[in-house]
N, C-alpha and C. Protein backbone atom coordinates (compact mmCIF):
# COMPACT_ATOMS: atom_id res chain seq x y z
N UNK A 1 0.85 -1.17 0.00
CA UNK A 1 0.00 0.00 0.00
C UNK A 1 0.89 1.23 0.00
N UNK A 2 0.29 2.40 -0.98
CA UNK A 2 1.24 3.53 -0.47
C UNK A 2 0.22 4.56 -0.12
N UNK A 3 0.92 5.63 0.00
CA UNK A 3 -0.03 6.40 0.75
C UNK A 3 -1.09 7.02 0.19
N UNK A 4 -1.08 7.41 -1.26
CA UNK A 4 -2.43 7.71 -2.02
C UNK A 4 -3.71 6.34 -2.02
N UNK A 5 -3.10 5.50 -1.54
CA UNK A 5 -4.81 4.59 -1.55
C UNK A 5 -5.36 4.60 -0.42
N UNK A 6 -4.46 5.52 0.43
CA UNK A 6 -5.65 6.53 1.55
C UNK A 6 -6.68 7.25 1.62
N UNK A 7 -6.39 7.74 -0.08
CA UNK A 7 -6.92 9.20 -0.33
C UNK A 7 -8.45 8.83 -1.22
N UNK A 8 -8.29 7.91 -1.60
CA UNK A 8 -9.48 7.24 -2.60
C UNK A 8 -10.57 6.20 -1.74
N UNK A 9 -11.62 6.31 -2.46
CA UNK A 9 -12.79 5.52 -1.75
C UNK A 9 -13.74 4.75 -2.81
N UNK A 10 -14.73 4.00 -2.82
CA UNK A 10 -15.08 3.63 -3.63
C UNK A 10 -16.83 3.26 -2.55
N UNK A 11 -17.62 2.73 -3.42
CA UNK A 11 -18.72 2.07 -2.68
C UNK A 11 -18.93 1.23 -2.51
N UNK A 12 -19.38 0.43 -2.12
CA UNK A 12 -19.21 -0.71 -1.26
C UNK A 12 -19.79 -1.97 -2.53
N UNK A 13 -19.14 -3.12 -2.30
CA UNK A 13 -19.50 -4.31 -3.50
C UNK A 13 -21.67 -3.95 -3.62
N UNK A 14 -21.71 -4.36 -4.78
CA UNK A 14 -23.00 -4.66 -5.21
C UNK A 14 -23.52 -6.04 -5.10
N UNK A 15 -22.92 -7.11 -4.60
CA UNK A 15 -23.24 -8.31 -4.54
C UNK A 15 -22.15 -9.40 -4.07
N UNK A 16 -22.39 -10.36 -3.35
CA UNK A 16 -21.29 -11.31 -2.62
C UNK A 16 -19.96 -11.58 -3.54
N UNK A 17 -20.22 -11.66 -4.64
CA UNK A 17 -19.63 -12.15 -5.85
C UNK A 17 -18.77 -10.95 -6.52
N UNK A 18 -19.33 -9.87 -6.22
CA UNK A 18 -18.44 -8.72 -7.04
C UNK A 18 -16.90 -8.38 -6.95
N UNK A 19 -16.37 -7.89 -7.44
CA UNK A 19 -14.97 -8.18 -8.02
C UNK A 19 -14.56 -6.57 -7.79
N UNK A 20 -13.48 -6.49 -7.32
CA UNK A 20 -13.22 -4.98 -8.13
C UNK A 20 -11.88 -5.29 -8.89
N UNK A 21 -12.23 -3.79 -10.01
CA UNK A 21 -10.76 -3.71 -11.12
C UNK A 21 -10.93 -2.34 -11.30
N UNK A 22 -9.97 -1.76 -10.11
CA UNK A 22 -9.78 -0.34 -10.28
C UNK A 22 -8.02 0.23 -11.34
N UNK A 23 -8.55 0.56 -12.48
CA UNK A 23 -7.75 1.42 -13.65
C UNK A 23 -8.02 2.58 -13.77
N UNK A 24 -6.96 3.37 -13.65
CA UNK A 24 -7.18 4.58 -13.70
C UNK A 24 -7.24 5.06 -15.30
N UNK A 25 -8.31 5.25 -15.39
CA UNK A 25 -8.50 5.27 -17.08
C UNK A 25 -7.18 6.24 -17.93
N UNK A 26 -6.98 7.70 -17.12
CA UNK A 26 -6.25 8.33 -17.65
C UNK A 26 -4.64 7.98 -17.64
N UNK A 27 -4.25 6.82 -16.96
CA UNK A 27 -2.92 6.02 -17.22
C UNK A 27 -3.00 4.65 -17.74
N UNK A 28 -3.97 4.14 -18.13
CA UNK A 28 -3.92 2.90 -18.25
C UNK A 28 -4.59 2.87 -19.74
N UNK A 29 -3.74 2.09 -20.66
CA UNK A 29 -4.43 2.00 -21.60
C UNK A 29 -5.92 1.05 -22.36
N UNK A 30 -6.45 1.24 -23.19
CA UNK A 30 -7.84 0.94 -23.69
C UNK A 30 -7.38 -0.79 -23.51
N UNK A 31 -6.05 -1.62 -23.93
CA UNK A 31 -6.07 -2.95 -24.04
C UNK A 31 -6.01 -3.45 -22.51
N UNK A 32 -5.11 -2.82 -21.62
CA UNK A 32 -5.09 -2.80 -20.31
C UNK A 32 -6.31 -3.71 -19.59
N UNK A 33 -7.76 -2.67 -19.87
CA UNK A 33 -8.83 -3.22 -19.54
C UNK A 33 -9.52 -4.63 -19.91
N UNK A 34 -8.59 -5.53 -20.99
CA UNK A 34 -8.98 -6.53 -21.88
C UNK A 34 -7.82 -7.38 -21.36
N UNK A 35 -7.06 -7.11 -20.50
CA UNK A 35 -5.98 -8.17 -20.22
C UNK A 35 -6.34 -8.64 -18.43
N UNK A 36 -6.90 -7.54 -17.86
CA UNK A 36 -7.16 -7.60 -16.61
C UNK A 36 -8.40 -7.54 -16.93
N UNK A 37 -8.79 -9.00 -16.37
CA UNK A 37 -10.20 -9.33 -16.12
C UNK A 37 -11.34 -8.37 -15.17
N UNK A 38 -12.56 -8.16 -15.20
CA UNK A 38 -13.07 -7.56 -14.43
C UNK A 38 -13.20 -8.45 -12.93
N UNK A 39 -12.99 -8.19 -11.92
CA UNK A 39 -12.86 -9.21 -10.84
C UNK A 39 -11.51 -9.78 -10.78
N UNK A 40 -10.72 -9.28 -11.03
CA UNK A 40 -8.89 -9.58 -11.13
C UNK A 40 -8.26 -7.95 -11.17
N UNK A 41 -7.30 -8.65 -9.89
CA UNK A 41 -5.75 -7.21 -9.38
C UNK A 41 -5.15 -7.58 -10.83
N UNK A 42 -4.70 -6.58 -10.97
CA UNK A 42 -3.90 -6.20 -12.45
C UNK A 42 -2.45 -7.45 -11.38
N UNK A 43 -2.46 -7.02 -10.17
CA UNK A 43 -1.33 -8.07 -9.60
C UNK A 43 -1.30 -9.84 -9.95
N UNK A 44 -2.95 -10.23 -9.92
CA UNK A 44 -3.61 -11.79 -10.48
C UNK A 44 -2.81 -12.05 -11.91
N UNK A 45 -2.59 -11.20 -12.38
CA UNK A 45 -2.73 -11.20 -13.84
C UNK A 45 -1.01 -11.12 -14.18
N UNK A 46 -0.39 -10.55 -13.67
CA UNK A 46 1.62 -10.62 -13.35
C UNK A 46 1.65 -11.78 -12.77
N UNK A 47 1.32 -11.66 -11.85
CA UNK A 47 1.88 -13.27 -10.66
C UNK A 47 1.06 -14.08 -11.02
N UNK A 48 0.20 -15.19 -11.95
CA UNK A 48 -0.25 -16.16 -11.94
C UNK A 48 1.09 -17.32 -11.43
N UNK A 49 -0.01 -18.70 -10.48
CA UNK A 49 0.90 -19.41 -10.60
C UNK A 49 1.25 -20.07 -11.46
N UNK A 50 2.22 -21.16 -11.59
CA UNK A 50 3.27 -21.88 -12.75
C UNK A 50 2.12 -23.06 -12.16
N UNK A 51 2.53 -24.47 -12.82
CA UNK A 51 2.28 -25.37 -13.11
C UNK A 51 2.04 -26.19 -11.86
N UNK A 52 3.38 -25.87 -10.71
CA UNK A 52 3.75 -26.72 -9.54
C UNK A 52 3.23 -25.55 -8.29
N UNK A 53 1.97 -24.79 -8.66
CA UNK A 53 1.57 -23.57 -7.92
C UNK A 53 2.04 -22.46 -7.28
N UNK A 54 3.65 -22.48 -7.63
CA UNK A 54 4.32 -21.42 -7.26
C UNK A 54 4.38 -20.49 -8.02
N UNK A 55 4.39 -18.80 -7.31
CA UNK A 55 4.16 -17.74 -7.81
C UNK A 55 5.15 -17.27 -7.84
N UNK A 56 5.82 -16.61 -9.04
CA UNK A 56 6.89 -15.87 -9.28
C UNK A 56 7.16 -14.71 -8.09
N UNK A 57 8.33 -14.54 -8.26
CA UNK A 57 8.85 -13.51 -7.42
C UNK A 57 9.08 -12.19 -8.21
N UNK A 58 8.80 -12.16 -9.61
CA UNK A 58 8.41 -10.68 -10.33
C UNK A 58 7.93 -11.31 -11.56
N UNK A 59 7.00 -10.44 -11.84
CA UNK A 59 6.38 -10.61 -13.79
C UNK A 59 7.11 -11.23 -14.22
N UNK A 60 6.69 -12.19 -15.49
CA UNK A 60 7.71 -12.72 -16.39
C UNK A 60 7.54 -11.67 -17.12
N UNK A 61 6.97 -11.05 -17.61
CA UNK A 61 6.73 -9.82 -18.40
C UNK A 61 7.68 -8.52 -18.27
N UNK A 62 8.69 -8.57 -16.91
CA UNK A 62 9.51 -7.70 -16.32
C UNK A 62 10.78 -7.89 -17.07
């Protein structure tokens, strides 16, 4: 956490099941939103696990 996700708020889930996928539209680009699922951390989506369920220690994408 850093200190600006102090500063932001949101409303509360709409249903047991709801997901959040907060992008800040004005840094994140239009494909961005098509790679990160709705209900998936842009973090789900870097760190998936491998095969033997271990999670990388940075993006392979890095």
């Amino acid at each position: 956490m850093h200190y600006g996700d102090t500063m932001h708020s949101t409303p509360p889930p709409t249903g047991a099941n709801a997901g959040r996928r907060v992008l800040y539209y004005k840094f994140a680009e239009e494909k961005t939103f098509h790679f990160v699922p709705s209900g998936c951390h842009y973090n789900d989506a870097l760190f998936r696990t491998d095969s033997s369920g271990k999670v990388p220690t940075r993006a392979a994408t890095y």
